[in-house]
Protein backbone atom coordinates (compact mmCIF):
# COMPACT_ATOMS: atom_id res chain seq x y z
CA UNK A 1 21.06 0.24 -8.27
CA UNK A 2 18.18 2.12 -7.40
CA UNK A 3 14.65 0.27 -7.83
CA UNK A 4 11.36 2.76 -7.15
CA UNK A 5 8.07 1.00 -4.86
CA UNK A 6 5.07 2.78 -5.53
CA UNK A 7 2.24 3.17 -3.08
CA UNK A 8 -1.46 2.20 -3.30
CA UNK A 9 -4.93 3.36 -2.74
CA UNK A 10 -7.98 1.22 -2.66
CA UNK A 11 -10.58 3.03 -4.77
CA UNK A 12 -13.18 0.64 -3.37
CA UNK A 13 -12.84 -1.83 -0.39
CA UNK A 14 -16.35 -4.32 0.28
CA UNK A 15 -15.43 -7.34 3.14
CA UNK A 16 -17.81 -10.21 1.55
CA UNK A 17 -17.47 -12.34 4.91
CA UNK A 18 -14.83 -14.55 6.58
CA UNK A 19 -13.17 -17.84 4.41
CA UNK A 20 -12.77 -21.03 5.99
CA UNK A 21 -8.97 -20.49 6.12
CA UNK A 22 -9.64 -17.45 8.44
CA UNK A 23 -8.70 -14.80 6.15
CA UNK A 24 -11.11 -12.40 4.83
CA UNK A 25 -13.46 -12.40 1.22
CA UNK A 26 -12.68 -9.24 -0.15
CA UNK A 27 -13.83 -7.48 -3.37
CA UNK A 28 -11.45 -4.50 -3.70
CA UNK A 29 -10.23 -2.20 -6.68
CA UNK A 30 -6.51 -1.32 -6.28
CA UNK A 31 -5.01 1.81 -7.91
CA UNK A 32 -0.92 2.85 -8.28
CA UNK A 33 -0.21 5.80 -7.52
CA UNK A 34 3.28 8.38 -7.94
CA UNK A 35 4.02 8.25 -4.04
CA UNK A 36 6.97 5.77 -4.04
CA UNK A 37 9.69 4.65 -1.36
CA UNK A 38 13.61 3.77 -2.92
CA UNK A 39 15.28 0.94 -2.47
CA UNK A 40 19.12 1.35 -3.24
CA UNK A 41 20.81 -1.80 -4.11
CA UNK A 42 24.58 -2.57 -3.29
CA UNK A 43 26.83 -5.09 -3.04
CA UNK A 44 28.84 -5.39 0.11
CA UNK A 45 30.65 -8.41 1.65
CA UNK A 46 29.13 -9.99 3.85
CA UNK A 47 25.66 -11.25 5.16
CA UNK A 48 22.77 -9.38 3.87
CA UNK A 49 22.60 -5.96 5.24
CA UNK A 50 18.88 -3.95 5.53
CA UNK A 51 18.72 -0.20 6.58
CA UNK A 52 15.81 2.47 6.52
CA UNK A 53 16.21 6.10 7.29
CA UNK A 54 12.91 6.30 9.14
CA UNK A 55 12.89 5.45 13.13
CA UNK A 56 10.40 2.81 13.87
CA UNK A 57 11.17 1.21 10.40
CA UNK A 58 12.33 -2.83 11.17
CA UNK A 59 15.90 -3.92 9.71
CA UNK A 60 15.56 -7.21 10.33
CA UNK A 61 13.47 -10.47 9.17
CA UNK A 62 10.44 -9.12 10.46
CA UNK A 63 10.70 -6.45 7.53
CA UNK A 64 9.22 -7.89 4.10
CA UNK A 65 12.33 -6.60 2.27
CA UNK A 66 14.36 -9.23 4.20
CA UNK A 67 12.28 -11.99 3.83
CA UNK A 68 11.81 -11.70 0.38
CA UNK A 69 15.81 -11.43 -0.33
CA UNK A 70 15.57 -14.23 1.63
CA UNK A 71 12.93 -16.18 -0.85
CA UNK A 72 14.69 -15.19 -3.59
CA UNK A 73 17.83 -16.49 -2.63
CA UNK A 74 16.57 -19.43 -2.22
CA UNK A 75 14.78 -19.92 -4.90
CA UNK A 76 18.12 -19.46 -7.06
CA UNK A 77 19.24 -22.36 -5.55
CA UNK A 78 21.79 -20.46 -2.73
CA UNK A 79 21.79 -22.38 0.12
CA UNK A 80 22.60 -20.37 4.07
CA UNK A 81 21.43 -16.80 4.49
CA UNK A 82 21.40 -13.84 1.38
CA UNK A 83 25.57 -12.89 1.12
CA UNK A 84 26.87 -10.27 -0.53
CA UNK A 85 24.51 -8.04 -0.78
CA UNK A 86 22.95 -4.76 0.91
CA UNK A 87 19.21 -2.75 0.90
CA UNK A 88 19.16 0.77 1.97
CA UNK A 89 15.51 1.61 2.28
CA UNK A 90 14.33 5.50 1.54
CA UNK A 91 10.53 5.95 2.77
CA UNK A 92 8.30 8.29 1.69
CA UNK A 93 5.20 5.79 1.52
CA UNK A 94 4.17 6.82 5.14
CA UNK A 95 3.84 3.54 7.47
CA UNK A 96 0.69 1.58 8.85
CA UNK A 97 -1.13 3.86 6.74
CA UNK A 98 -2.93 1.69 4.40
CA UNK A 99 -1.42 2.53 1.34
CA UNK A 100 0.99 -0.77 0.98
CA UNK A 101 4.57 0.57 1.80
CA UNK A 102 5.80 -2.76 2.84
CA UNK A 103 4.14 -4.90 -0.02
CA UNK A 104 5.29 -2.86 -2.96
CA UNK A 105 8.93 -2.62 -0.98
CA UNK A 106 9.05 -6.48 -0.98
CA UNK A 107 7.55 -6.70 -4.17
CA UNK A 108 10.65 -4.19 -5.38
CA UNK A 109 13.10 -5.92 -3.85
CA UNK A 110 11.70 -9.26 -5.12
CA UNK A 111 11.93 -7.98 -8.90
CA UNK A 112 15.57 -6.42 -8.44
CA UNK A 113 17.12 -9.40 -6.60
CA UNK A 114 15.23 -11.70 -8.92
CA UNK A 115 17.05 -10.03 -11.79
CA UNK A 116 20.70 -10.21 -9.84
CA UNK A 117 20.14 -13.65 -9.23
CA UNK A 118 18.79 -15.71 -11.89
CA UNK A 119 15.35 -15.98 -10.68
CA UNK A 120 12.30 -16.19 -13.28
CA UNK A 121 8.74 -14.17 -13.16
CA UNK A 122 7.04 -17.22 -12.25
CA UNK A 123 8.87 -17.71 -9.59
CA UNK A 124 9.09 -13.99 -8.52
CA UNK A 125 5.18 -14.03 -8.69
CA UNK A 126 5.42 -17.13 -6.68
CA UNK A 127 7.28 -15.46 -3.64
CA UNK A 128 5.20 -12.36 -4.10
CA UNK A 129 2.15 -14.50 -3.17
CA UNK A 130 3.84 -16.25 -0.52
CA UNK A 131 4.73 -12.99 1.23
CA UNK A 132 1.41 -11.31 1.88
CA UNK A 133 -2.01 -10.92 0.20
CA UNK A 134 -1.44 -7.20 -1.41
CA UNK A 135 2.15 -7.93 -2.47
CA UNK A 136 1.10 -9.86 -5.87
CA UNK A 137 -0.81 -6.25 -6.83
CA UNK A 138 2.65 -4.59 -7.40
CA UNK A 139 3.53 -6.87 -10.10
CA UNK A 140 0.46 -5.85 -11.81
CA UNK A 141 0.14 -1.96 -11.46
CA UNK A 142 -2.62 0.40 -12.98
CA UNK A 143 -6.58 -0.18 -12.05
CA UNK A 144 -6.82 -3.77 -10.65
CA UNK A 145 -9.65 -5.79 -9.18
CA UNK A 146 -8.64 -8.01 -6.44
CA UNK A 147 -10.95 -11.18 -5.58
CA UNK A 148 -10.41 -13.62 -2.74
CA UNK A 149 -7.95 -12.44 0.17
CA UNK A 150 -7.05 -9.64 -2.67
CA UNK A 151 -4.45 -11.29 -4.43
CA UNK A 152 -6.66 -12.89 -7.22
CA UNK A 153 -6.25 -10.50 -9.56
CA UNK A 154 -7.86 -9.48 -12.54
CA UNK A 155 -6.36 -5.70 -14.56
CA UNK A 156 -9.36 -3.28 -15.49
CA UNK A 157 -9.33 -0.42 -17.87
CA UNK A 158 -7.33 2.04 -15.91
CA UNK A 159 -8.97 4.88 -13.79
CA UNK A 160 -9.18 8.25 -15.92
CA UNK A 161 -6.37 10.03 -14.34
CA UNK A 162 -6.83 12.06 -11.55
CA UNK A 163 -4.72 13.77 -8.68
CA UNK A 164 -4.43 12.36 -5.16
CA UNK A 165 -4.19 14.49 -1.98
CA UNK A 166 -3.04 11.64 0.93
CA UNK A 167 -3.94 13.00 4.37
CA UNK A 168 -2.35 11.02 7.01
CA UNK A 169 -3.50 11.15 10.42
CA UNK A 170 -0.50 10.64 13.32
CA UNK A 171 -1.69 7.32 14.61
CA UNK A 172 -1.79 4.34 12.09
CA UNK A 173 -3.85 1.55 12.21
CA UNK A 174 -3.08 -2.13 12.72
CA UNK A 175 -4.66 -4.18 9.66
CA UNK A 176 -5.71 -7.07 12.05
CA UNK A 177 -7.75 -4.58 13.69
CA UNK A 178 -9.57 -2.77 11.73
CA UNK A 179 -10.33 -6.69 10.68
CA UNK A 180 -11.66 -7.80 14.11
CA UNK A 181 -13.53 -4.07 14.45
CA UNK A 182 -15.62 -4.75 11.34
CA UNK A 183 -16.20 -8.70 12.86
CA UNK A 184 -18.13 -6.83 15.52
CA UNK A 185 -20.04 -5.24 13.85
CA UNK A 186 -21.32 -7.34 11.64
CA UNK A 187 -21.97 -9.56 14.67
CA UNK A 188 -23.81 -6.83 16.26
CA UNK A 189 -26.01 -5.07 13.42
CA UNK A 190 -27.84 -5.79 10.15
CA UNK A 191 -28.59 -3.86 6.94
CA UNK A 192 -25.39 -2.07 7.77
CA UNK A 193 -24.88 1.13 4.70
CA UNK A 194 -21.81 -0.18 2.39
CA UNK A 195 -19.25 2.49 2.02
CA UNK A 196 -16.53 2.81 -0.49
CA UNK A 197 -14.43 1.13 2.33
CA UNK A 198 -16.29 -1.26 4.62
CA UNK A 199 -13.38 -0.71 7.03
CA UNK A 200 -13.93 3.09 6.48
CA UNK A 201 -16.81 3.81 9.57
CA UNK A 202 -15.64 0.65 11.90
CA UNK A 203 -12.15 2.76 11.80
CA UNK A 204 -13.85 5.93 11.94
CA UNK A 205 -15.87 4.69 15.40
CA UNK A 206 -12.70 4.39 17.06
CA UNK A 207 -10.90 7.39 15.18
CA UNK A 208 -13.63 10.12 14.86
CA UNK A 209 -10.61 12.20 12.47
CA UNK A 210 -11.43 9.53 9.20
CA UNK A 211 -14.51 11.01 8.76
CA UNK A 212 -14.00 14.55 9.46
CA UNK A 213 -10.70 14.52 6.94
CA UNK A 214 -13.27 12.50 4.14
CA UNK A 215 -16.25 15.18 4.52
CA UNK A 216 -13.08 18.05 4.17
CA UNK A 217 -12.23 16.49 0.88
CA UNK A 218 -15.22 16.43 -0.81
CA UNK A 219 -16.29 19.68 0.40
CA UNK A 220 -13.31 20.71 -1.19
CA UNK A 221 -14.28 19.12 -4.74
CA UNK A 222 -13.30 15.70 -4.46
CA UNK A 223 -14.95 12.97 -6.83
CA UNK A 224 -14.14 10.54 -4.57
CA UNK A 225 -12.76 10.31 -0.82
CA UNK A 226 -12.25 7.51 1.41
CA UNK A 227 -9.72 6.04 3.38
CA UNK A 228 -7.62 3.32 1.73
CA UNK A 229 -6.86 0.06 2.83
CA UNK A 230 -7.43 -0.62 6.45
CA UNK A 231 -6.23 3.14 7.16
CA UNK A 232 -4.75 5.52 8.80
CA UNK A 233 -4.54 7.29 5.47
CA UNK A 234 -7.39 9.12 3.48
CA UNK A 235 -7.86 10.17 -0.36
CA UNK A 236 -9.31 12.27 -1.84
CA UNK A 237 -8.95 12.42 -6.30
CA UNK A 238 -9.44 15.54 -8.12
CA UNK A 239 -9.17 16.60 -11.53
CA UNK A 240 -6.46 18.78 -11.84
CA UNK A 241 -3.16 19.25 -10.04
CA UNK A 242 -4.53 22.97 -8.66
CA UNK A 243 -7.36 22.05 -7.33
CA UNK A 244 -5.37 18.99 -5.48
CA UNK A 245 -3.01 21.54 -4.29
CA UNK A 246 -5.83 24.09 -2.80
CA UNK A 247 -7.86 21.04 -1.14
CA UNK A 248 -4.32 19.71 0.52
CA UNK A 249 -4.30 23.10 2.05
CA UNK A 250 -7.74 22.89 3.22
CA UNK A 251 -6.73 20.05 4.49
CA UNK A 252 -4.11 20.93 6.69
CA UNK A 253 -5.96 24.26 7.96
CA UNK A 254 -8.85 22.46 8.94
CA UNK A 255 -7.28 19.74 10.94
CA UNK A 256 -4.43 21.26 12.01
CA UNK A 257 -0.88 20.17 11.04
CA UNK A 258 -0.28 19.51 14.31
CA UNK A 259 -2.42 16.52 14.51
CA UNK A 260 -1.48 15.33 11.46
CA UNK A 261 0.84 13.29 9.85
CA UNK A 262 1.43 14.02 6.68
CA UNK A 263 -0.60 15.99 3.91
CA UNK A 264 0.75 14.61 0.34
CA UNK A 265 -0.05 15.58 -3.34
CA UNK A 266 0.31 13.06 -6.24
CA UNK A 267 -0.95 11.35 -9.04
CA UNK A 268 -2.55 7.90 -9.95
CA UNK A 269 -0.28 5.74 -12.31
CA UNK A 270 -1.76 4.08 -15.34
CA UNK A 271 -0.65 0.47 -16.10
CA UNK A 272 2.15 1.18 -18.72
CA UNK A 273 3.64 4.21 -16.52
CA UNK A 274 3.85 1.86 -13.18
CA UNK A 275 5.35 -0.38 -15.31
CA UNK A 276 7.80 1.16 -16.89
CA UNK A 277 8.76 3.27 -14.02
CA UNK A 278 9.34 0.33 -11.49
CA UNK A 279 10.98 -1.59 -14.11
CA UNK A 280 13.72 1.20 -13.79
């Protein structure tokens, strides 16, 4: 069985302040997009197997794939560790990038084993939020606002559709950090200006390339750019597939392949195409 994960941007990204429960208030709009990692599905004797074909990738509990096979066996009453069963993990969704790779992987694999063993939406839902804040988002797909640590969520009209060039600098960026960067500074200054991303400029401080890869892309015609998430990864959205395809290649003249990751064209995903595609 092969089950599809799709990637995310955050079109907008505003940190409202710290909760009591040490998590942050966030206001942020989610949007699917085409970029997707695979998750092929076997069974195999034995204890639960998890591999990845990209180095650096973790095949063990630390990996949300495993802990939500985990969740789900449990929660169709299976008692002892996930049997019988094996993950092969294809990425494409680059990593510690910002754009939810490991969410929407668990959130896959949370669907598909849900389905092999007997376990209900609720209760898929129910170990989506127990997994991580953005998780819950890729049962949802399409334009969605997230309230609270993100995962209250409530589906807008979708975004008009639009293609998304994904520039993807070489280093990533931990989420706790970009966290405890934009701590300090609202510690240390007032009347700071609100970006798209409030995590955009604290980032950008440390990692001067955010900003020069966000003024490339709207000089090259984007109607909006911004990094996504808690970064590494920028986007840019454009009208039309050519003039995605021109600006990627801006992109990677300006900066210099060398020192970048990845430069990646796609396409956002309405509610009814994320849908039906990761239903597949």
């Amino acid at each position: 069985m092969h089950v599809s994960a799709f990637a995310k941007i955050n079109l907008s990204l505003r940190v409202m302040g710290t909760r009591p429960d040490g998590y942050h208030e966030l206001r942020t709009v989610f949007q699917s997009i085409a970029l997707h990692d695979t998750l092929t599905i076997r069974l195999a004797p034995g204890r639960f197997a998890l591999t990845c074909d990209v180095p650096g990738c973790p095949a063990d509990r630390t990996n949300l794939v495993w802990r939500a096979a985990e969740l789900v066996w449990r929660a169709a009453g299976r008692r002892g560790v996930p049997r019988d069963m094996s993950i092969h993990l294809t990425k494409r969704i680059p990593m510690r990038a910002g754009l939810g790779g490991g969410s929407s992987d668990a959130a896959a694999a949370i669907r598909a084993l849900g389905r092999r063993w007997g376990v209900d939406d609720v209760r898929q839902r129910a170990i989506a939020a127990a997994l991580g804040a953005d998780v819950p988002f890729f049962f949802e797909g399409g334009t969605v606002l997230g309230l609270e640590r993100g995962d209250l969520l409530f589906p807008l009209v979708d975004h008009p559709p639009a293609w998304v060039v994904i520039v993807v600098p070489r280093f990533g960026i931990s989420t706790s950090d970009a966290f405890s960067w934009v701590d300090l500074r609202s510690e240390r200054q007032s009347g700071v200006r609100r970006l798209e991303n409030d995590l955009q400029a604290v980032v950008a401080d440390r990692h001067p390339e955010i900003a020069r890869i966000v003024r490339g892309l709207r000089r090259s015609g984007a109607s909006l750019a911004a990094m996504s998430g808690s970064g590494s990864a920028v986007f840019g959205l454009f009208p039309a597939r050519r003039s995605a395809t021109r600006a990627a290649a801006s992109a990677g003249r300006a900066q210099g392949m060398g020192e970048l990751g990845a430069v990646l064209v796609t396409r956002t995903l309405d509610r009814a195409a994320y849908r039906r595609l990761a239903a597949k």
